[in-house]
Protein backbone atom coordinates (compact mmCIF):
# COMPACT_ATOMS: atom_id res chain seq x y z
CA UNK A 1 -6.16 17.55 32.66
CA UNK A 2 -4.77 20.59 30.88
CA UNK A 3 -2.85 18.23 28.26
CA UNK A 4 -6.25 16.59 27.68
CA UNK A 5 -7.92 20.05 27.13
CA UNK A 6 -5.17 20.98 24.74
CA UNK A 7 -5.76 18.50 22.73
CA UNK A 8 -9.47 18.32 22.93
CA UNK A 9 -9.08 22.62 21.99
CA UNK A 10 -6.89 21.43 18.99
CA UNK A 11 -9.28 18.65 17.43
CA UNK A 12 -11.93 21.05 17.80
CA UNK A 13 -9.74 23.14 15.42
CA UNK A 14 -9.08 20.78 13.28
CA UNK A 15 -12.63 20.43 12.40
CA UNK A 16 -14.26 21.44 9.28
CA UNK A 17 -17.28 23.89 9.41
CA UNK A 18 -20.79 22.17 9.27
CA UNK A 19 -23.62 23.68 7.30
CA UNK A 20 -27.08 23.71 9.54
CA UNK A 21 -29.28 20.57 7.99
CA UNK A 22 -31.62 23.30 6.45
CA UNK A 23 -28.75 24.73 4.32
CA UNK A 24 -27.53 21.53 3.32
CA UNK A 25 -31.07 20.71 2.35
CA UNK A 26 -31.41 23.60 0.52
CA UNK A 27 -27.88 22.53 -1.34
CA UNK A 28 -29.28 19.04 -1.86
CA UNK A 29 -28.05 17.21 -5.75
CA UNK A 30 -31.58 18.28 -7.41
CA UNK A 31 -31.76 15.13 -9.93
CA UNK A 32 -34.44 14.64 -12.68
CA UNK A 33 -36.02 11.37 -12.90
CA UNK A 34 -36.69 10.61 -16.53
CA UNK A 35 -35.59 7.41 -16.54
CA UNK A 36 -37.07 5.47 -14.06
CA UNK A 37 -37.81 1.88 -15.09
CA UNK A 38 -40.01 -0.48 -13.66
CA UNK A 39 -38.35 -3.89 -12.00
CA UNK A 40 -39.62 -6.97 -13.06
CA UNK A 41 -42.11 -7.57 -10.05
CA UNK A 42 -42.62 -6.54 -6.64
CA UNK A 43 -42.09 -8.01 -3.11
CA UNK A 44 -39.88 -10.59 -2.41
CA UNK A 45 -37.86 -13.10 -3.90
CA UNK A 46 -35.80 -16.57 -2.82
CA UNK A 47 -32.68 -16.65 -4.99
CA UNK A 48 -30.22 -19.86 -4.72
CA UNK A 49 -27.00 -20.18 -6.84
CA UNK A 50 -24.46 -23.26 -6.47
CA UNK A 51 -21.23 -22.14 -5.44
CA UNK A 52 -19.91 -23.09 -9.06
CA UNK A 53 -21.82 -19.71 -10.42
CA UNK A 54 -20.39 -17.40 -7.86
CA UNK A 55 -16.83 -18.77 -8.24
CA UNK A 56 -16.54 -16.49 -11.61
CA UNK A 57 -17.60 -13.01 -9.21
CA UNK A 58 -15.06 -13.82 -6.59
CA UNK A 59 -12.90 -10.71 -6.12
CA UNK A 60 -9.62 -12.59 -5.36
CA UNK A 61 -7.46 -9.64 -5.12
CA UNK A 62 -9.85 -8.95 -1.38
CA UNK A 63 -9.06 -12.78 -0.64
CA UNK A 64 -5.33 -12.05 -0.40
CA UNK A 65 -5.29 -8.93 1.19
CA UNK A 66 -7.29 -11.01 4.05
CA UNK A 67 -4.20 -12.99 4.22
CA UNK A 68 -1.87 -9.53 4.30
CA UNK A 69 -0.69 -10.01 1.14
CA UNK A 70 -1.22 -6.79 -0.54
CA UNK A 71 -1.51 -6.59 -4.24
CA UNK A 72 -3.89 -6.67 -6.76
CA UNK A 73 -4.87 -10.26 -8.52
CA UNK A 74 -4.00 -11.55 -10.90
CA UNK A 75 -1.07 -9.36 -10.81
CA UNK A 76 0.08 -10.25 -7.39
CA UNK A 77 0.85 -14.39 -8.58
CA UNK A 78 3.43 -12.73 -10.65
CA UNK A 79 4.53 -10.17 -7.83
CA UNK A 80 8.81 -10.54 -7.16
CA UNK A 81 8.39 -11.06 -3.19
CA UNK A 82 5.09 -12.14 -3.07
CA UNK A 83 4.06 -14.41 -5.73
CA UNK A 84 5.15 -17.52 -4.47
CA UNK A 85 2.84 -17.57 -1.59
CA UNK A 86 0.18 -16.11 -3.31
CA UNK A 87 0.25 -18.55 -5.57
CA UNK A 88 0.78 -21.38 -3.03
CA UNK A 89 -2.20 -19.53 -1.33
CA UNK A 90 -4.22 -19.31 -4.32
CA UNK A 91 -3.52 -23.03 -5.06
CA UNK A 92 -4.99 -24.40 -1.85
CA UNK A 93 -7.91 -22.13 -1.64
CA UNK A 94 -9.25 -23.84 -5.68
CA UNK A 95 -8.68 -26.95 -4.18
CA UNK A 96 -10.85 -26.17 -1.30
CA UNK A 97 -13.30 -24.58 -3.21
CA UNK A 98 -13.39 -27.73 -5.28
CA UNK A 99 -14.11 -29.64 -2.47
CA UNK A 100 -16.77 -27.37 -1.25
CA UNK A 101 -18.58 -27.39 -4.67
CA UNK A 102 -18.26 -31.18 -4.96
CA UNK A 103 -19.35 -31.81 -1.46
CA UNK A 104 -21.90 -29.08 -0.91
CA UNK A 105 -20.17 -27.77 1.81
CA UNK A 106 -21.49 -24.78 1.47
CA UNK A 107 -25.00 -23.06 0.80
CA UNK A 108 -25.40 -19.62 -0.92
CA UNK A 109 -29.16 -18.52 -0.03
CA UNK A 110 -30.52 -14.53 -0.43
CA UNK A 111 -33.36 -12.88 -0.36
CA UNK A 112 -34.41 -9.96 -3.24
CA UNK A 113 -37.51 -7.59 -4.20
CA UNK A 114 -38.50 -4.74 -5.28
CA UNK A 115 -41.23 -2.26 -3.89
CA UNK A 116 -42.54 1.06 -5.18
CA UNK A 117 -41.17 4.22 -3.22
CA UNK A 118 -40.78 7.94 -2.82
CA UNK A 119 -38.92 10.52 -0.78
CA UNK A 120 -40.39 12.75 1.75
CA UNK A 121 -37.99 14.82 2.73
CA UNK A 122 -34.57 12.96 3.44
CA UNK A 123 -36.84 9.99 4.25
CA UNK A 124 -37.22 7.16 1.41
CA UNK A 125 -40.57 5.88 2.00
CA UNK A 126 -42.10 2.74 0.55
CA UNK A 127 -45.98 2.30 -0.30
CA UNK A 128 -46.37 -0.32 2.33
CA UNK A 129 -45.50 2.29 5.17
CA UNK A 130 -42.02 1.11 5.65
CA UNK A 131 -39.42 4.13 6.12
CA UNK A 132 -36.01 4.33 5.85
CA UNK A 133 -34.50 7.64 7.12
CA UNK A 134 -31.42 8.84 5.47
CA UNK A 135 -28.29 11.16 6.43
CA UNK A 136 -26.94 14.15 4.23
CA UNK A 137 -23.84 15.28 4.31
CA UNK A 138 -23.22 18.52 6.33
CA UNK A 139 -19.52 19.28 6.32
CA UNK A 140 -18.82 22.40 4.21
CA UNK A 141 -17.56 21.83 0.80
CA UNK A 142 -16.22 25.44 0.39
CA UNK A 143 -17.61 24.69 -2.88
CA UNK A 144 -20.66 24.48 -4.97
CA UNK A 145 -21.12 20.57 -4.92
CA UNK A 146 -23.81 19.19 -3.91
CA UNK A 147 -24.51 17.97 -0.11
CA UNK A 148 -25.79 14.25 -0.95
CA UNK A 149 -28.27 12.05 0.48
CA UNK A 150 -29.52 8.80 -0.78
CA UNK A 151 -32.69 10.10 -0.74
CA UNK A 152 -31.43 12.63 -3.43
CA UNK A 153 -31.66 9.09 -5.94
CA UNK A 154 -35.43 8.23 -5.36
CA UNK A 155 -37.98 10.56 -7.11
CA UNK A 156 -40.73 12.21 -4.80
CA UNK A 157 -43.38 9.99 -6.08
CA UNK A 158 -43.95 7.12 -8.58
CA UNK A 159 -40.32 5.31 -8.12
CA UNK A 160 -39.25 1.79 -6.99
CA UNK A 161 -36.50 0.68 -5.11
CA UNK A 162 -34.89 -2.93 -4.45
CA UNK A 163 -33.60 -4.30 -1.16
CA UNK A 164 -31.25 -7.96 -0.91
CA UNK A 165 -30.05 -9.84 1.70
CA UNK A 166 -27.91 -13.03 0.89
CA UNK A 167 -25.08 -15.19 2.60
CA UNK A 168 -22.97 -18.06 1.68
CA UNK A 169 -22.00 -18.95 5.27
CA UNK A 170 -24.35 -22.16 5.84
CA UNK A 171 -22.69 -24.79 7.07
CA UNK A 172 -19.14 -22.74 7.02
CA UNK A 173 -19.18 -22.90 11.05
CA UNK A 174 -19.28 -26.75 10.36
CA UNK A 175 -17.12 -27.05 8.42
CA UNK A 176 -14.46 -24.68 10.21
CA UNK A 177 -15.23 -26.45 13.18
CA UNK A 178 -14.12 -29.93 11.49
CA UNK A 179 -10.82 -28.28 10.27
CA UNK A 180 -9.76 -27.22 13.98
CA UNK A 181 -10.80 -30.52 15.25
CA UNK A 182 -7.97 -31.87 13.16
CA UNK A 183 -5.97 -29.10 14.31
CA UNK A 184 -6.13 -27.40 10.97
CA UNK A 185 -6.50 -24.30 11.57
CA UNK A 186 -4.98 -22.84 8.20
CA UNK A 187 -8.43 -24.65 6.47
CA UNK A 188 -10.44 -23.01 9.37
CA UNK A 189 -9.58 -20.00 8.57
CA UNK A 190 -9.67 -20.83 4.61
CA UNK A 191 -13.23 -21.82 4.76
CA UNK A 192 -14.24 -18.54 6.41
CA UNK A 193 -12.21 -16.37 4.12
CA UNK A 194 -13.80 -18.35 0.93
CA UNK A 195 -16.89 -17.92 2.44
CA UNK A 196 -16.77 -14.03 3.21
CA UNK A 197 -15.24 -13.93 -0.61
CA UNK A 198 -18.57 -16.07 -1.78
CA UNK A 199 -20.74 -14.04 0.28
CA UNK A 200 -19.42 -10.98 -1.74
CA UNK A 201 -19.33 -12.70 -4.64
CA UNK A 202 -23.05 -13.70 -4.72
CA UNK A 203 -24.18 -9.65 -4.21
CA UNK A 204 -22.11 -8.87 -7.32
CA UNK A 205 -23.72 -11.80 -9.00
CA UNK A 206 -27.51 -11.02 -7.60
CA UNK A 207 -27.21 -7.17 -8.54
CA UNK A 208 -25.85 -7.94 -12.06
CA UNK A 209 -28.93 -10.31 -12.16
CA UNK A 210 -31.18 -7.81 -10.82
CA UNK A 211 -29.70 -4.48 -13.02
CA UNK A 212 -30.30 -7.31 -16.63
CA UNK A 213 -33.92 -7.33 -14.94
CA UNK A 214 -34.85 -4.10 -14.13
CA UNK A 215 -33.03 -1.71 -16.74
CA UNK A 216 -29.39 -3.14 -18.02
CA UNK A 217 -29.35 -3.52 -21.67
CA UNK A 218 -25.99 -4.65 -23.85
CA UNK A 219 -23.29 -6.85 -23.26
CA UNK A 220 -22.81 -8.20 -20.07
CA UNK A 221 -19.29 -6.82 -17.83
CA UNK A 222 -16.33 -8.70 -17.56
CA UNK A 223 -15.64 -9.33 -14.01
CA UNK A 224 -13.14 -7.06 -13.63
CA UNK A 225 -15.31 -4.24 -14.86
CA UNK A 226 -17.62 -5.66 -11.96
CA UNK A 227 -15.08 -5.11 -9.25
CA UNK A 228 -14.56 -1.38 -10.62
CA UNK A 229 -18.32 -0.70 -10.67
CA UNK A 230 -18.03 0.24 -14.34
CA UNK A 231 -21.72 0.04 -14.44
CA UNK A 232 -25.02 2.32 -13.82
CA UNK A 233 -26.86 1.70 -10.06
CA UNK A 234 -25.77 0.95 -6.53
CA UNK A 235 -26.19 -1.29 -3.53
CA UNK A 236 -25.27 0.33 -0.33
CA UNK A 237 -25.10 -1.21 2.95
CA UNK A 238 -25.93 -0.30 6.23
CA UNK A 239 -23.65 0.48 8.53
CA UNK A 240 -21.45 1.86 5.32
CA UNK A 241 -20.21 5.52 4.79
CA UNK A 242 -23.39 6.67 2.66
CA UNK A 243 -25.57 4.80 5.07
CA UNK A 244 -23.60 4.86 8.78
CA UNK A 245 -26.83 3.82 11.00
CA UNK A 246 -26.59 -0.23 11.37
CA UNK A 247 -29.66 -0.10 13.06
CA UNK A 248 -31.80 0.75 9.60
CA UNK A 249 -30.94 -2.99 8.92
CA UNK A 250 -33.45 -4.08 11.50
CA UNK A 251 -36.36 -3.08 9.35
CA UNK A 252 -34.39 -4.26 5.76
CA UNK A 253 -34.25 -7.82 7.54
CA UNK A 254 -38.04 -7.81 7.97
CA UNK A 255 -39.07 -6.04 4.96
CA UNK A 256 -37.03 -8.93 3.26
CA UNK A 257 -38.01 -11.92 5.73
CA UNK A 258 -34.12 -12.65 6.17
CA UNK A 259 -34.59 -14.50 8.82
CA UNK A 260 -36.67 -17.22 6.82
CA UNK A 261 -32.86 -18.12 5.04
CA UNK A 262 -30.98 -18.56 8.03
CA UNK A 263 -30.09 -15.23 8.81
CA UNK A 264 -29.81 -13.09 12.05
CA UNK A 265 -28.92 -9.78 13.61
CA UNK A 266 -27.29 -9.68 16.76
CA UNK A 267 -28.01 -6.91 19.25
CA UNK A 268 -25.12 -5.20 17.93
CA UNK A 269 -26.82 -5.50 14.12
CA UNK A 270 -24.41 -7.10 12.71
CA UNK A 271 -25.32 -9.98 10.71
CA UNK A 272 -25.22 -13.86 10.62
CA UNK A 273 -23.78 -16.24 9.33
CA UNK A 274 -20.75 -13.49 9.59
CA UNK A 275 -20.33 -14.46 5.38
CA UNK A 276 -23.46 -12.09 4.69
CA UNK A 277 -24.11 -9.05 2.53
CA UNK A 278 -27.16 -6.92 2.58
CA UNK A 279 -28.21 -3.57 0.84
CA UNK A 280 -30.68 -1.26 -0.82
CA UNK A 281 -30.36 -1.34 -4.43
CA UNK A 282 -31.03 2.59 -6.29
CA UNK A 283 -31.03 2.59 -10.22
CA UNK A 284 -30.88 6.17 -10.60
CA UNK A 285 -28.36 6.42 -13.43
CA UNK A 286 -26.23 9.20 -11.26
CA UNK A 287 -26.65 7.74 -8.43
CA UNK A 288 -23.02 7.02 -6.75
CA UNK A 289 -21.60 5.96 -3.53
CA UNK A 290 -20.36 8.82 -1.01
CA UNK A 291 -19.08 9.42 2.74
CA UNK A 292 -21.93 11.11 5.05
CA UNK A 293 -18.87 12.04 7.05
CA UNK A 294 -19.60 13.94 9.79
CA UNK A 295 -22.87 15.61 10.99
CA UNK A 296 -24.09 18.25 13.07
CA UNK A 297 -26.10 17.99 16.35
CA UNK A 298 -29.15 19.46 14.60
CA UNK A 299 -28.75 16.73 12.23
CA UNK A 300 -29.00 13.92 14.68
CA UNK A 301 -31.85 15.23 16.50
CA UNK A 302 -34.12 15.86 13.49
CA UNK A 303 -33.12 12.28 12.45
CA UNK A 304 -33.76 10.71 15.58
CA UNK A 305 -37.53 12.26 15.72
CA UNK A 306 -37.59 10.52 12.51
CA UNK A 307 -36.36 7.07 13.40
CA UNK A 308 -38.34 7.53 16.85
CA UNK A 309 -35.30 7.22 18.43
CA UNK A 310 -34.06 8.88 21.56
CA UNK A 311 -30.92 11.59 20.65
CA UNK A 312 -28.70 9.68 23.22
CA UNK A 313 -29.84 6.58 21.39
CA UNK A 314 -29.19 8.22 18.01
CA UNK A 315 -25.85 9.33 19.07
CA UNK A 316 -24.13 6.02 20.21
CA UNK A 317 -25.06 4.79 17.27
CA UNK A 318 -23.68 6.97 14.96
CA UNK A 319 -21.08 8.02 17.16
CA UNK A 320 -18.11 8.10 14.67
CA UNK A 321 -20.23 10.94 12.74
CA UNK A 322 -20.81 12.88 15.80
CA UNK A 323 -19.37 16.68 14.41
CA UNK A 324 -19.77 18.09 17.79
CA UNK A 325 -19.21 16.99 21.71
CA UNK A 326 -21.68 15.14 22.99
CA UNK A 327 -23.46 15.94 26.19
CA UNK A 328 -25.66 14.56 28.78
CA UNK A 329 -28.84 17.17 27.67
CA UNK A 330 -30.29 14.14 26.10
């Protein structure tokens, strides 16, 4: 017990300082929102590519590292001590993918749209009601930056935002399922790897689509200037660092109608087929991916009077944000 209190004494000092949410607030990134183009329509979209399409967005060098091969494509084929099986690797997952395209082994579906939106407060709220709370960051900068929200990118009225949902996971349980019938379990877990890479593939496809629609002039990006984001707008996910709260996908699934795809939440939130992405998308030309990192208890209860959540309920869910101990006052 005293070894356990020592070390519970020194993470506590370990900890950075949290600001309270109202002077994080008042330290919020104050944006101005002079550009803010309209998307091509509202509501909701069906969007189906073949497979052939998405194999150009496929982010290989994510493919190998799923196979521990760590390196960066196209790089690692020529890599010293690990070229030869990633280009064995590399060999057998085209001729899969072949077969998948030929066959139609595989079915990319998503869901897209677009709906007009405004903050109110840290909450992005769209004009058919639906609200989508967000975190800020609270842990002391010691700095002047900015403490960032995603609300930060939507103006307080007269904005839009988009919203997606796709997979290219139907029929991969199938086909896995054939593979380790014939005791193949190297294509089993091929297909799902290709799959998770398609899946991936198809939101960097649908949000270059969707960026040429709503405000992307020039020429289009190579793909590798895809991978690095070289471009203005994000997508982030729930469940992610600037978004932590899986939950929040509950109401994205039915703003979106995922379910009328082929896609599912379990009670845990996460989402099926497991070869899924879904996101917000922001078009605020400074808007950029960040870490909420962690957040104080005033924080959690402010945001679960928001979700109409209870603070116990709040906290299990974002427990790996939690900057304090919790307790059982809630």
């Amino acid at each position: 017990r005293a070894l356990q209190e020592k070390l519970r004494t020194q993470h506590t000092a370990s900890r950075r300082e949290l600001l309270s949410l109202e002077a994080a607030r008042e330290s919020r990134w104050q944006l101005d929102f002079n550009d803010r183009p309209k998307p091509p329509f509202t509501g909701v979209r069906t969007i189906e590519p073949d497979i052939k399409t998405l194999r150009d967005y496929v982010d290989w060098t994510f493919f190998f590292h799923a196979w521990e091969l760590k390196g960066k494509y196209p790089a690692i084929l020529d890599s010293p001590s690990q070229g030869a099986a990633a280009r064995e690797l590399f060999g057998h997952a085209q001729e899969l993918l072949d077969e998948i395209q030929s066959k139609g082994l595989l079915k990319a579906r998503g869901v897209y749209g677009f709906w007009p939106a405004r903050t109110e407060g840290d909450d992005v709220v769209l004009e058919n009601g639906m609200r989508f709370p967000m975190l800020r960051q609270q842990v002391d900068h010691g700095d002047e930056k900015p403490y960032l929200s995603l609300a930060d990118f939507v103006a307080p009225d007269s904005d839009h935002i988009g919203a997606f949902a796709v997979t290219a996971g139907l029929g991969v349980d199938e086909l896995a399922a054939k593979f380790s019938a014939e005791h193949d379990d190297y294509h089993a877990i091929m297909a799902k790897a290709l799959a998770d890479r398609l899946a991936e593939a198809f939101a960097e496809y649908l949000h270059e689509k969707v960026r040429r629609e709503w405000y992307e002039t020039g020429p289009k990006l190579a793909n590798e200037e895809l991978i690095r984001e070289k471009y203005r707008g994000i997508r982030p996910a729930f469940g992610y660092p600037a978004c932590p709260d899986h939950t929040e996908k509950r109401k994205l699934f039915d703003l979106l109608d995922a379910r009328s795809i082929g896609m599912e939440l379990t009670e845990t939130c996460a989402m099926t087929p497991t070869a899924a992405v879904s996101g917000l998308y922001f078009a605020h030309p400074q808007s950029r991916y960040f870490m909420v990192g962690k957040i104080g208890r005033d924080q959690v209860e402010d945001y679960a009077r928001r979700k109409g959540m209870t603070v116990s309920e709040t906290e299990r869910w974002l427990r790996p944000n939690l900057g304090y101990e919790e307790d059982n006052r809630s």
